[in-house]
N, C-alpha and C. Protein backbone atom coordinates (compact mmCIF):
# COMPACT_ATOMS: atom_id res chain seq x y z
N UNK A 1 0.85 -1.20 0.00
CA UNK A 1 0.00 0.00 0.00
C UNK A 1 0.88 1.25 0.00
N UNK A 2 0.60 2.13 -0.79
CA UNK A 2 1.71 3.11 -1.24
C UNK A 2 0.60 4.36 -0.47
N UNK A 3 0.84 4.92 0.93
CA UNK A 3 0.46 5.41 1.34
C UNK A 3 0.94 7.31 1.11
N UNK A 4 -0.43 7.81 0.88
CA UNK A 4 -0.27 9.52 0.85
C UNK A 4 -0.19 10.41 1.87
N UNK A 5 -1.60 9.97 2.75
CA UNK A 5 -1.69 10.37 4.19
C UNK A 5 -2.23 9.88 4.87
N UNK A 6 -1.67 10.50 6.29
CA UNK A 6 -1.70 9.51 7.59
C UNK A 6 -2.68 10.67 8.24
N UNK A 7 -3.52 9.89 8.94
CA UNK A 7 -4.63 10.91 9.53
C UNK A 7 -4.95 10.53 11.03
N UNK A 8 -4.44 11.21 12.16
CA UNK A 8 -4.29 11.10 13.10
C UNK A 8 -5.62 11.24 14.32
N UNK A 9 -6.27 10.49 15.53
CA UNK A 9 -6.75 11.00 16.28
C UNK A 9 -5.79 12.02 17.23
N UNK A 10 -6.44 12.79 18.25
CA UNK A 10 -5.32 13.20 18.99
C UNK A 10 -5.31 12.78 20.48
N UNK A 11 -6.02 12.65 21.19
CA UNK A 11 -6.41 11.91 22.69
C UNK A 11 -6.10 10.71 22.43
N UNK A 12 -4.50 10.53 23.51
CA UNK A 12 -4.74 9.08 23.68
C UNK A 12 -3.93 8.87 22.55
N UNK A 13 -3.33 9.21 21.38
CA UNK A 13 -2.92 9.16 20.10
C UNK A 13 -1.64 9.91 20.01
N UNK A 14 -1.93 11.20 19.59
CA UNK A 14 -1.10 12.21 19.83
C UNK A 14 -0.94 12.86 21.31
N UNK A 15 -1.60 12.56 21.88
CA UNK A 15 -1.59 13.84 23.15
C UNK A 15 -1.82 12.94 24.48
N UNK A 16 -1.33 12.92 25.68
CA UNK A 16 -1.25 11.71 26.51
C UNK A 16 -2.54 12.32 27.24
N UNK A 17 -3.30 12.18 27.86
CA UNK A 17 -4.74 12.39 28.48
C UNK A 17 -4.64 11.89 30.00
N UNK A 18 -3.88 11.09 30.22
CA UNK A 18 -4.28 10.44 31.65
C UNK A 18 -4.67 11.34 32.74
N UNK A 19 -3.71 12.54 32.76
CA UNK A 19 -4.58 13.16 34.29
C UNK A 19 -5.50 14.01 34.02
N UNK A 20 -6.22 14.34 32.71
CA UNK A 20 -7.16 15.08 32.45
C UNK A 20 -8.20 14.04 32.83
N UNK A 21 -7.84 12.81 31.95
CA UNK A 21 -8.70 11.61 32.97
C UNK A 21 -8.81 11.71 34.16
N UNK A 22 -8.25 11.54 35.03
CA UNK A 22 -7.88 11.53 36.49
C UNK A 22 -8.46 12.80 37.13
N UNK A 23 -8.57 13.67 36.48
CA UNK A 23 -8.78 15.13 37.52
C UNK A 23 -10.70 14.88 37.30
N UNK A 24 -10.84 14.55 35.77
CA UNK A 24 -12.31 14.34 35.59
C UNK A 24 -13.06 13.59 36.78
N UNK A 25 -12.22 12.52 37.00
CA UNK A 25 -12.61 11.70 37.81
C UNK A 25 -13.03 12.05 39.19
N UNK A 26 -11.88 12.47 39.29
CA UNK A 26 -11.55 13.05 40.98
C UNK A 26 -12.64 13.71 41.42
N UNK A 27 -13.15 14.69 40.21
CA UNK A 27 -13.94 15.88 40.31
C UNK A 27 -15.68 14.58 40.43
N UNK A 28 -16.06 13.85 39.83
CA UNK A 28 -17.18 13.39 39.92
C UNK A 28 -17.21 12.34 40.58
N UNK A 29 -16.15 11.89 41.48
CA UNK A 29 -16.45 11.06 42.45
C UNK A 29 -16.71 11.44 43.75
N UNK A 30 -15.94 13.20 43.92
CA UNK A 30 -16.35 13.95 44.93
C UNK A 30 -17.69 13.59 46.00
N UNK A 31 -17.64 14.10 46.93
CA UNK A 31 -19.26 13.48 47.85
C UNK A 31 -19.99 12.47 47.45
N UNK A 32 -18.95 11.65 46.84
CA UNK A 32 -19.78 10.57 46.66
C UNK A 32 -18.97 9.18 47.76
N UNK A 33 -19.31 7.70 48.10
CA UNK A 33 -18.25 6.94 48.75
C UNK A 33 -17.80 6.32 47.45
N UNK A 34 -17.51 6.62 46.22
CA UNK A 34 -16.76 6.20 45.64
C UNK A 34 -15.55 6.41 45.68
N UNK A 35 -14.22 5.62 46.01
CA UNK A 35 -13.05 5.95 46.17
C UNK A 35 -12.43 5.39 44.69
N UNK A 36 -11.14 6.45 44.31
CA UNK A 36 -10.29 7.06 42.94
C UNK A 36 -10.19 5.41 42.87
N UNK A 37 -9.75 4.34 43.56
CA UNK A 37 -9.26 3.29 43.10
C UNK A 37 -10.57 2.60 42.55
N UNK A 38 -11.42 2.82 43.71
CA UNK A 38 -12.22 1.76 42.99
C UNK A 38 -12.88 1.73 41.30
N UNK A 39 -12.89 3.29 41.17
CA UNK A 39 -12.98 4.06 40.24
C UNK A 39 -12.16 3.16 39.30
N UNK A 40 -10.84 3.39 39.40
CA UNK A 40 -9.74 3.18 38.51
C UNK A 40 -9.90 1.97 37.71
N UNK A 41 -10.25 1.04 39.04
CA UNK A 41 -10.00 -0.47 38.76
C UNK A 41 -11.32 -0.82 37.46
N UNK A 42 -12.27 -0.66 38.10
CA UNK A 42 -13.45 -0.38 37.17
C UNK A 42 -13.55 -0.34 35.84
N UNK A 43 -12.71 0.94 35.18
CA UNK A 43 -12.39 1.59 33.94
C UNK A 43 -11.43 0.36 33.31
N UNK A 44 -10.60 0.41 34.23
CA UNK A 44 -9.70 -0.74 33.48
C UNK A 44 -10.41 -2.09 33.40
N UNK A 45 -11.31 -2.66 34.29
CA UNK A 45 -11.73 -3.58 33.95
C UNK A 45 -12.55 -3.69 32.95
N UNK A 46 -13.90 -2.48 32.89
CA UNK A 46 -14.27 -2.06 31.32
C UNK A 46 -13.04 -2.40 29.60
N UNK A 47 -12.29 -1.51 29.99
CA UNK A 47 -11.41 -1.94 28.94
C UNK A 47 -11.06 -2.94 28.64
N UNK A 48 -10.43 -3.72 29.36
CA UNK A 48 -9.99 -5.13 29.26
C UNK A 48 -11.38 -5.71 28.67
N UNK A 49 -12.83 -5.26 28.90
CA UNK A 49 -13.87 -6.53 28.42
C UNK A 49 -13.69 -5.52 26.40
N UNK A 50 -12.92 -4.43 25.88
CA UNK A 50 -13.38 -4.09 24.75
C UNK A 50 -14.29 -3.02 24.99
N UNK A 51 -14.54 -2.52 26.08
CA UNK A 51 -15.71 -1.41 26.14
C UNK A 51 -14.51 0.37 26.18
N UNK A 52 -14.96 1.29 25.68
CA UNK A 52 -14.45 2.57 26.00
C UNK A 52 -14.30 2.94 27.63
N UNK A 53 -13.31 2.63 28.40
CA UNK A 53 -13.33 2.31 29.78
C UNK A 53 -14.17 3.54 30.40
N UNK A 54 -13.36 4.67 29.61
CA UNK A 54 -13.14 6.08 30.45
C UNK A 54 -15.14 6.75 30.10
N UNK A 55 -15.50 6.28 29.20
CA UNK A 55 -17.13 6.69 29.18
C UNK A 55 -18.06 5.77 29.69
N UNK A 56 -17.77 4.28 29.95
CA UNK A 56 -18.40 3.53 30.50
C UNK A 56 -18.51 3.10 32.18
N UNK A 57 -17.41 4.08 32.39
CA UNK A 57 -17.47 3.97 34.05
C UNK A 57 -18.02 4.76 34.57
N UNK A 58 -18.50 5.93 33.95
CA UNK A 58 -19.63 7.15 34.10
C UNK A 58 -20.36 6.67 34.04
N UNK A 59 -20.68 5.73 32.96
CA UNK A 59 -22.27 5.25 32.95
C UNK A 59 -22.29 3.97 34.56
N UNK A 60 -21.21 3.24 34.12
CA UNK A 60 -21.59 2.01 35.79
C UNK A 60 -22.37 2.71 36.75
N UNK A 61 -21.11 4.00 37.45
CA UNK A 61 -21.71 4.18 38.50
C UNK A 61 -22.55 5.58 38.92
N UNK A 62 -23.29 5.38 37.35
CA UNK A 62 -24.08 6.94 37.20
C UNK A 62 -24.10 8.14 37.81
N UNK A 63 -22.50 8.64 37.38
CA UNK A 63 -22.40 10.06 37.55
C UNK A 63 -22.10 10.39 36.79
N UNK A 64 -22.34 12.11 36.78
CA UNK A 64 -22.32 13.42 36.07
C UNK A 64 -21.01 13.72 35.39
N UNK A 65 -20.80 14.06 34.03
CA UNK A 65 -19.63 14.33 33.82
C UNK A 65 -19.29 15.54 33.86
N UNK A 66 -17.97 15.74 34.64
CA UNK A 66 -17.66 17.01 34.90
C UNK A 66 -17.18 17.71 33.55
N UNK A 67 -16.55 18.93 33.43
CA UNK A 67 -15.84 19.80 32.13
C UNK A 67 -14.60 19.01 32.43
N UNK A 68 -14.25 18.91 31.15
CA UNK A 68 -12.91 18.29 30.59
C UNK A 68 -11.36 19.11 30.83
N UNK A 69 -10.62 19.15 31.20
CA UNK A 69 -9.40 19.72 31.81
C UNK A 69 -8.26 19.54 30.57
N UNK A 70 -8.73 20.31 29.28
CA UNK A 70 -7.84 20.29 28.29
C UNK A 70 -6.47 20.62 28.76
N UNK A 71 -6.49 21.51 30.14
CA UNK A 71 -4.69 22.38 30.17
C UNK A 71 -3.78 20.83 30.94
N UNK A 72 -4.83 19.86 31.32
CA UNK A 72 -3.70 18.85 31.52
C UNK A 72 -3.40 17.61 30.31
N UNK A 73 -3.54 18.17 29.34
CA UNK A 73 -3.23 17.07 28.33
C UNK A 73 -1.57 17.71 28.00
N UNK A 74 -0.80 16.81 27.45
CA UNK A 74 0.45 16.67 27.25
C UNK A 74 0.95 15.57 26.13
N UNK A 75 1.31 16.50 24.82
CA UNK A 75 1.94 15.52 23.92
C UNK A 75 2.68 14.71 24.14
N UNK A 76 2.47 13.61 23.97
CA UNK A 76 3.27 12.42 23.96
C UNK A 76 5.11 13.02 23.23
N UNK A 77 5.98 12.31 23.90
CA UNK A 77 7.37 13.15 24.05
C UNK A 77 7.94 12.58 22.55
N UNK A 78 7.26 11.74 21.80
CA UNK A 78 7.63 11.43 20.93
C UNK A 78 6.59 11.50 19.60
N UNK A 79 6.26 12.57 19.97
CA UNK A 79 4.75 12.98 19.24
C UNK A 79 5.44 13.91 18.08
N UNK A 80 6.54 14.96 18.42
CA UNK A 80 7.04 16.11 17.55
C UNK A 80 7.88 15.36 16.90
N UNK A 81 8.82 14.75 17.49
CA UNK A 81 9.91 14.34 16.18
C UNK A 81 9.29 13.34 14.91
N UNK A 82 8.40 11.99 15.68
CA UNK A 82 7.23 11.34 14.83
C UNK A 82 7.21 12.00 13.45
N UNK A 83 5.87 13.30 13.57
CA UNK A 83 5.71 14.23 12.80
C UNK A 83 6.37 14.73 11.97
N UNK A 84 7.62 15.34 12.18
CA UNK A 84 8.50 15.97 11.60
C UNK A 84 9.03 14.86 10.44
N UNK A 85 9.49 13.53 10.49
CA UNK A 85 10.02 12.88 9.88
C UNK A 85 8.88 12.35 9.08
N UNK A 86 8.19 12.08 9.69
CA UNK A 86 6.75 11.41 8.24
C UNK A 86 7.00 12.89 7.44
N UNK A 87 6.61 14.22 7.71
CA UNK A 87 6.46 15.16 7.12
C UNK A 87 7.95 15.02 6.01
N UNK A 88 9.21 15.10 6.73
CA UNK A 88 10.43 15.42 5.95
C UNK A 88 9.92 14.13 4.95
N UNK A 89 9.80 12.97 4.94
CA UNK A 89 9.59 11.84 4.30
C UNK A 89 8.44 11.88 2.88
N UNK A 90 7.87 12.95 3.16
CA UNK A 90 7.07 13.68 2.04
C UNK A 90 5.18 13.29 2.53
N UNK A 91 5.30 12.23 3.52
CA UNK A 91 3.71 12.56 3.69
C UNK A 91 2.65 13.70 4.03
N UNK A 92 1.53 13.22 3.77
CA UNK A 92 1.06 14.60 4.36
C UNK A 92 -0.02 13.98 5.25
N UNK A 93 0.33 14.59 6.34
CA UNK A 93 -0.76 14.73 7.75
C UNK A 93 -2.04 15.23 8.04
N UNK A 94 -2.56 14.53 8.23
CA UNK A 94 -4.19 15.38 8.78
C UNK A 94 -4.66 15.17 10.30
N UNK A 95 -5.77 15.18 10.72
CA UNK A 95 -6.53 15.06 12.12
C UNK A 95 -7.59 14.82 11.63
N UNK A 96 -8.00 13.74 12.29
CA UNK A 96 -9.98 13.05 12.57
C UNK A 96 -10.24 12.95 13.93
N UNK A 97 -10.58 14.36 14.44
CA UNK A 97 -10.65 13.81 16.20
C UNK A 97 -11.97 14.34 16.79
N UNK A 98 -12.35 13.80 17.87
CA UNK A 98 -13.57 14.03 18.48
C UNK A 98 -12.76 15.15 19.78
N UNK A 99 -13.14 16.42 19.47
CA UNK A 99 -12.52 17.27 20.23
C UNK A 99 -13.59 18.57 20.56
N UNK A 100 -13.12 18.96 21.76
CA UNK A 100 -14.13 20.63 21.94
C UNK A 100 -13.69 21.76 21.27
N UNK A 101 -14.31 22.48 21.45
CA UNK A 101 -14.19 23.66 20.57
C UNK A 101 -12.46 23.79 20.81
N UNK A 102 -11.53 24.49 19.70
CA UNK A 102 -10.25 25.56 19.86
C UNK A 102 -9.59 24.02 19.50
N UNK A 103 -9.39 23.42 18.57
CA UNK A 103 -9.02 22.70 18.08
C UNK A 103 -7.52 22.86 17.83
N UNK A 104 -7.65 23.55 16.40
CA UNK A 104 -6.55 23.95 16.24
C UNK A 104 -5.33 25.08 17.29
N UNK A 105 -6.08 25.62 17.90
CA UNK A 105 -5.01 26.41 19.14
C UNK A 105 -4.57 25.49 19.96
N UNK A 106 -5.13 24.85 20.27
CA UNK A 106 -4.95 23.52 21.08
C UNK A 106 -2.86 23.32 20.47
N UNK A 107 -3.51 22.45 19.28
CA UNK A 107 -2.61 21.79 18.66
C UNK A 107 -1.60 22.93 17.91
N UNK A 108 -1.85 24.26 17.71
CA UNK A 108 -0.95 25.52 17.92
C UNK A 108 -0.10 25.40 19.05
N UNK A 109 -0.68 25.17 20.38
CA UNK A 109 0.11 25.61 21.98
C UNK A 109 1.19 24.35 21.88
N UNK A 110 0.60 23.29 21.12
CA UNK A 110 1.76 22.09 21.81
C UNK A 110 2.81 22.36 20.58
N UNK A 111 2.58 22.93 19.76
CA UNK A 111 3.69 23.09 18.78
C UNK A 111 3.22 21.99 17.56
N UNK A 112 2.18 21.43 17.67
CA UNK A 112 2.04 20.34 16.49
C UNK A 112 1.00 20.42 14.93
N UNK A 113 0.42 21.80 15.01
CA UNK A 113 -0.15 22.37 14.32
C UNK A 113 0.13 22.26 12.71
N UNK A 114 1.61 22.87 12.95
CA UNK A 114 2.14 23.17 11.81
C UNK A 114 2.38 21.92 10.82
N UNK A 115 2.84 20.31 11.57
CA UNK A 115 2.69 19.69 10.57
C UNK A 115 1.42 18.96 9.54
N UNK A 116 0.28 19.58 10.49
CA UNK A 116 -0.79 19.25 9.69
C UNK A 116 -1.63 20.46 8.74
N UNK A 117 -2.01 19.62 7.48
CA UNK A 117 -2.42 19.65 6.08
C UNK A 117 -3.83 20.01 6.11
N UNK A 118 -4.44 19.06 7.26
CA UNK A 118 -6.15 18.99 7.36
C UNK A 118 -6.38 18.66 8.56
N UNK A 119 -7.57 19.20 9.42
CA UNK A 119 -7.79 19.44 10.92
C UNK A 119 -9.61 18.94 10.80
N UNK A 120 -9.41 17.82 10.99
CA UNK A 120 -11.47 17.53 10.91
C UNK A 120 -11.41 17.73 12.38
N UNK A 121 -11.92 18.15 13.02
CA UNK A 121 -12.40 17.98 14.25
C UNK A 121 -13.94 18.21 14.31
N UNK A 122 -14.39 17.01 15.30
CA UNK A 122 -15.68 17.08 15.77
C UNK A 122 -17.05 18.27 16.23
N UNK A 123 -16.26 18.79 16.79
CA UNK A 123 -16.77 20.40 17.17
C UNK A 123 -17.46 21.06 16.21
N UNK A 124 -15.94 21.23 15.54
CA UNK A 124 -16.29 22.34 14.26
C UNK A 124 -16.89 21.98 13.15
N UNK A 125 -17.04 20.60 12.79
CA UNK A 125 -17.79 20.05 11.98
C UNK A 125 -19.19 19.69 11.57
N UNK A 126 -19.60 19.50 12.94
CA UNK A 126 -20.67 18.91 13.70
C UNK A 126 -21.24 17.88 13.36
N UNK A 127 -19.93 17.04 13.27
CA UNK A 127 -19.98 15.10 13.59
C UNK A 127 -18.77 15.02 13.93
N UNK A 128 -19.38 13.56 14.94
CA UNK A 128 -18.10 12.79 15.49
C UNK A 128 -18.02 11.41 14.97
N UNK A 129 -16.79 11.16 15.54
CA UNK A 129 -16.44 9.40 15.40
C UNK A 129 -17.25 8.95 16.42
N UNK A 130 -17.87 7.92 15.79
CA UNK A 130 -17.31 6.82 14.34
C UNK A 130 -18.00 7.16 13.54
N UNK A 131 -19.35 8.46 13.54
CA UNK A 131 -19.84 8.53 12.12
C UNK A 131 -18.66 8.54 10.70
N UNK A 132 -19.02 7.63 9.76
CA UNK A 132 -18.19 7.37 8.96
C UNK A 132 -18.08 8.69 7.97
N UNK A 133 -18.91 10.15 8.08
CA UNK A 133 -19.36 11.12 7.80
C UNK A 133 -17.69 12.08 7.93
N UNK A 134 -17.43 12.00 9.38
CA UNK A 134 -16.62 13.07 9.47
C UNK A 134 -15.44 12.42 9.05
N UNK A 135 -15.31 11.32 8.98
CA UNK A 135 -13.78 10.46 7.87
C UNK A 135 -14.02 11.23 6.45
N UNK A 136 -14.95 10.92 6.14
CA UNK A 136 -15.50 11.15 4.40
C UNK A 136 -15.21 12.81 4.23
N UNK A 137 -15.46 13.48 5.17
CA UNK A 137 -15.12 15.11 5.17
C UNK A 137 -13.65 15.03 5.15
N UNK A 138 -13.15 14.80 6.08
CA UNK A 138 -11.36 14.80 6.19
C UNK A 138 -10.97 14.25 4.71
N UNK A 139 -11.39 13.61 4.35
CA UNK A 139 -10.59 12.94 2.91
C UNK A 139 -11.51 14.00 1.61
N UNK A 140 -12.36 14.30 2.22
CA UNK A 140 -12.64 15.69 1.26
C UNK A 140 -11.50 16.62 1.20
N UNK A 141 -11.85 17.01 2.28
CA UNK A 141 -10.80 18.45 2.75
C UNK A 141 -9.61 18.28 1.81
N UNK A 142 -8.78 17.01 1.94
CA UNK A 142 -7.59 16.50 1.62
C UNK A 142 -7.29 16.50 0.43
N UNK A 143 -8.16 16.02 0.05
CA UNK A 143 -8.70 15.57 -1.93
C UNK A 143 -7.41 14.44 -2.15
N UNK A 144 -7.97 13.30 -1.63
CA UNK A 144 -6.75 12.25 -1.75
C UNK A 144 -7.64 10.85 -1.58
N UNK A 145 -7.51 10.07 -2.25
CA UNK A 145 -7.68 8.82 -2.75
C UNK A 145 -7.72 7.90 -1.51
N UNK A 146 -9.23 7.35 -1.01
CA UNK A 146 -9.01 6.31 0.29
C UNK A 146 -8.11 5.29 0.20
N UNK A 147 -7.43 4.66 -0.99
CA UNK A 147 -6.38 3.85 -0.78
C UNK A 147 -5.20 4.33 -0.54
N UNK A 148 -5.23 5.45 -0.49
CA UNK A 148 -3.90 6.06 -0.07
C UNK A 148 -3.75 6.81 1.19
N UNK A 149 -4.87 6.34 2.05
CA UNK A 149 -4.60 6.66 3.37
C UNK A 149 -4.67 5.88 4.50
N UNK A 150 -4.25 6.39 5.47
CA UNK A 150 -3.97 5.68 6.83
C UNK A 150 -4.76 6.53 7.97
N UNK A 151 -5.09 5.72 8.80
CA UNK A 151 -5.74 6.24 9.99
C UNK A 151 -5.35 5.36 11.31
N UNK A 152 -4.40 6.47 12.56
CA UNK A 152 -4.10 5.90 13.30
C UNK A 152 -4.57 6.67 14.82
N UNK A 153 -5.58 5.44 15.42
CA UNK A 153 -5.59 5.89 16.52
C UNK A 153 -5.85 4.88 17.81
N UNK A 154 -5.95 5.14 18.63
CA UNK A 154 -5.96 4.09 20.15
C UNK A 154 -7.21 3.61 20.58
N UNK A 155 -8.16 4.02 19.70
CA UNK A 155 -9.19 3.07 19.90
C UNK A 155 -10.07 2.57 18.46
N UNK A 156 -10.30 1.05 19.00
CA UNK A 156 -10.99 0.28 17.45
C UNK A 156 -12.18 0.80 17.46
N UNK A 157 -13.33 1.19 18.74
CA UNK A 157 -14.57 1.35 18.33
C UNK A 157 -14.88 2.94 17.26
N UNK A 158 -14.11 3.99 18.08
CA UNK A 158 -13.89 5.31 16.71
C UNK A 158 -13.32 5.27 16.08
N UNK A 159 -11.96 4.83 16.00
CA UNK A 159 -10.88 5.01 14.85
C UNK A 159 -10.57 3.86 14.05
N UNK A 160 -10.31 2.64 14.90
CA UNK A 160 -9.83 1.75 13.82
C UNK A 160 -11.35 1.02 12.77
N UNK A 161 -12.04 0.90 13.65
CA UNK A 161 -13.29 -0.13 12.71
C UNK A 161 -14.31 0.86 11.79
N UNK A 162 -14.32 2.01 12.43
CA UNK A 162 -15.34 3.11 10.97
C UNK A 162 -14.00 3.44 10.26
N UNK A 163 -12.75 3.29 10.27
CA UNK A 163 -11.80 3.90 8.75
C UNK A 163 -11.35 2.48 8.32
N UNK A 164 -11.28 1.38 8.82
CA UNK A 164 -11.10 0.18 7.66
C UNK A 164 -12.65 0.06 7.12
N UNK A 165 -13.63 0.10 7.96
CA UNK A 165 -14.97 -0.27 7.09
C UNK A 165 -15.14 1.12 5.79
N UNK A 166 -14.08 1.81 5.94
CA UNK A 166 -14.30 3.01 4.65
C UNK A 166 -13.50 2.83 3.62
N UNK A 167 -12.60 1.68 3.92
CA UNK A 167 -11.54 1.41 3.02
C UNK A 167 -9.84 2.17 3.51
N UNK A 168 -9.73 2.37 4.81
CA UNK A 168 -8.85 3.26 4.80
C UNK A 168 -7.67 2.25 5.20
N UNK A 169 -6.63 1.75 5.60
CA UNK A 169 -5.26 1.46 6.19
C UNK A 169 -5.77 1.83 7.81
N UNK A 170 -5.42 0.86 8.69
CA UNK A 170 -4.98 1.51 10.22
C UNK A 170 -4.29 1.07 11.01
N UNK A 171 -3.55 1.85 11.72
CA UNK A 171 -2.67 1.54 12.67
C UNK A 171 -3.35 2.03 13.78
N UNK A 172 -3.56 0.60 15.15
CA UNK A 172 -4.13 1.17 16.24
C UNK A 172 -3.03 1.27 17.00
N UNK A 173 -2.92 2.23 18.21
CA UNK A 173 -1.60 2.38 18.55
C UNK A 173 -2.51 2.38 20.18
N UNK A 174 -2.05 1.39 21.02
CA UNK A 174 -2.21 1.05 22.18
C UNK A 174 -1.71 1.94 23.44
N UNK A 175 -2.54 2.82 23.62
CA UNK A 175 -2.48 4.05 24.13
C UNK A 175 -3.28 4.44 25.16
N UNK A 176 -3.16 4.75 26.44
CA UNK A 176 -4.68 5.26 27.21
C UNK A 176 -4.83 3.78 27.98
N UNK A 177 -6.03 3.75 27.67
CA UNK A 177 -6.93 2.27 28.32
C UNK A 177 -7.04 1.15 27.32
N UNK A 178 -6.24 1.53 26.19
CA UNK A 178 -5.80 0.61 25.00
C UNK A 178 -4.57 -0.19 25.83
N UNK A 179 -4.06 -0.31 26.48
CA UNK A 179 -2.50 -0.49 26.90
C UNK A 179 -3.34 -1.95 27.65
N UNK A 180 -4.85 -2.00 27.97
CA UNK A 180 -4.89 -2.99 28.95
C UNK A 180 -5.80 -4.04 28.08
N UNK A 181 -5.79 -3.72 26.81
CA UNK A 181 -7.11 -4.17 25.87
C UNK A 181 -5.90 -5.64 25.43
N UNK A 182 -6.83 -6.69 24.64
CA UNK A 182 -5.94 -7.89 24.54
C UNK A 182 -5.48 -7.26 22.93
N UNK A 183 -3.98 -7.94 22.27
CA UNK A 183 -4.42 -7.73 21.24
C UNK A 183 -4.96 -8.07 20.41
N UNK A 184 -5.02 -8.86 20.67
CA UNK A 184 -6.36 -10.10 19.73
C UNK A 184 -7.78 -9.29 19.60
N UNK A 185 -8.04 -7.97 20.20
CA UNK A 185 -9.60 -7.35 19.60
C UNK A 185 -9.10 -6.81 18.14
N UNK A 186 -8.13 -6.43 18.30
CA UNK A 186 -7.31 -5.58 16.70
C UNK A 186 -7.41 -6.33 15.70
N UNK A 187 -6.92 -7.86 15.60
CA UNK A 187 -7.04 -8.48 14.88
C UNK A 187 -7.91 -8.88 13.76
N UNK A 188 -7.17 -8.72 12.40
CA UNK A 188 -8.54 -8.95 11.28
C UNK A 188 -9.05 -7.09 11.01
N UNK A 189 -8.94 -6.58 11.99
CA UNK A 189 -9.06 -4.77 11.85
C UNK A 189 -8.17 -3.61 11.55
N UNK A 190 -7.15 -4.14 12.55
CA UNK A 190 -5.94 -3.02 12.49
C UNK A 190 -4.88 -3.57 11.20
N UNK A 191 -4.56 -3.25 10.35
CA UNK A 191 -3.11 -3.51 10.04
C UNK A 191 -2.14 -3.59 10.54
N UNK A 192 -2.16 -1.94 11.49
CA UNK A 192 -0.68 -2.51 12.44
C UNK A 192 -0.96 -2.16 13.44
N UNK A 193 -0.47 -2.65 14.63
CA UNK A 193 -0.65 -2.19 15.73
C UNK A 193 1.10 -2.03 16.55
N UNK A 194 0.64 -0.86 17.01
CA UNK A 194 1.92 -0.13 18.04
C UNK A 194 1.49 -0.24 19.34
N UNK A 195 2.53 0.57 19.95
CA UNK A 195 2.76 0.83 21.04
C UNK A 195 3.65 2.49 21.14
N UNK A 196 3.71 2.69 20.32
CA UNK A 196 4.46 4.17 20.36
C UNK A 196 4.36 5.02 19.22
N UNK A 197 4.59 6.39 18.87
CA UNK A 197 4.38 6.95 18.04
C UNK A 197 5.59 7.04 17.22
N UNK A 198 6.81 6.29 17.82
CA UNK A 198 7.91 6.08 17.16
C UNK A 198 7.92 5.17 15.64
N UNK A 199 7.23 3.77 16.62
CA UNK A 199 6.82 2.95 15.54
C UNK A 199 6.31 3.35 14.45
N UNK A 200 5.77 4.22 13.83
CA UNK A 200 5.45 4.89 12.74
C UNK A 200 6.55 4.90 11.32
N UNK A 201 7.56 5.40 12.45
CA UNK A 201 8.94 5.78 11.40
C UNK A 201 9.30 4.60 10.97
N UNK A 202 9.05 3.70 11.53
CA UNK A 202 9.36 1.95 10.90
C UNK A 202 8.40 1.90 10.05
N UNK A 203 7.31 1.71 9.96
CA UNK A 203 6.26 1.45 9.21
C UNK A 203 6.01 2.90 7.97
N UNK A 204 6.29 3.22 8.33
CA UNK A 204 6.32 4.82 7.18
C UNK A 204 8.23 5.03 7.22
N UNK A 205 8.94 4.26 6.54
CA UNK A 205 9.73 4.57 5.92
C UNK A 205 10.20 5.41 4.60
């Protein structure tokens, strides 16, 4: 597969999330006797069955979701150089992400802006993943041929299974509450599966 572009989620993908997780948490377990571990254990056990841990443990133990704590997300430390070398390598980069409003400033502040081509985000679009809708927009935007793209992100239920059912390439990259998932759910779905955003530069030589 003679790939054009690689089209990135960013949570969990590009951008490490855990204590934005964690503070979410903290914040809606408050006055409640739910304690952070039991919490924890929970989510992860969600994951491990294949479920989205971090939205399904809201639903278990039916609470409220608090506002999301974008200022603690933090690019993954191997997120910029990644980029830079697919880019020097001649690909071209995009974003398919389910994100809140300020998208692109977002991805301005961490410095990762610049290597992308095309920015679908959810917000500004008004669809999310897995509608197979806001894929089909991004490869608009792009004007590039679904066999010539890739879509890589850390979870199969938004990213990997609506962009192979579109025809796209994916790399799921085991990230987040992906880290506790077997890999055997990927299988038959993902093309490749990682563990780092390094791995890329192997696979996009």
């Amino acid at each position: 597969m003679y790939a054009k572009w690689i089209f990135f989620d960013i949570g969990s993908t590009l951008v490490d999330e855990t204590e934005a997780y964690n503070h979410r948490a903290r914040e809606m377990i408050e006055n409640t006797d739910i304690t952070f571990s039991v919490f924890d254990d929970k989510r992860i056990e969600l994951a491990k069955q294949g479920f989205d841990g971090n939205s399904e443990v809201i639903k278990y133990f039916g609470l409220k979701k608090t506002p999301w704590h974008s200022e603690d997300e933090i690019p993954f430390e191997d997120a910029l150089d990644t980029l830079e070398k697919l880019k020097e390598r001649g690909y071209k980069l995009g974003i398919i992400a389910n994100q809140s409003v300020g998208t692109t400033q977002r991805l301005e502040n961490w410095g990762l802006l610049k290597y992308f081509d095309v920015v679908a985000a959810s917000t500004e679009l008004g669809i999310a993943k897995p509608d197979r809708l806001i894929f089909e927009k991004a490869i608009e935007l792009a004007g590039c041929q679904l066999q010539n793209t890739v879509m890589v992100g850390d979870r199969l239920d938004n990213d990997i299974i609506p962009a192979k059912a579109l025809g796209m390439k994916t790399v799921w990259i085991r990230k987040g509450l992906s880290i506790y998932q077997n890999i055997d759910l990927g299988k038959n779905i993902a093309d490749w599966v990682i563990d780092t955003l390094a791995d890329l530069k192997v696979i996009f030589s």
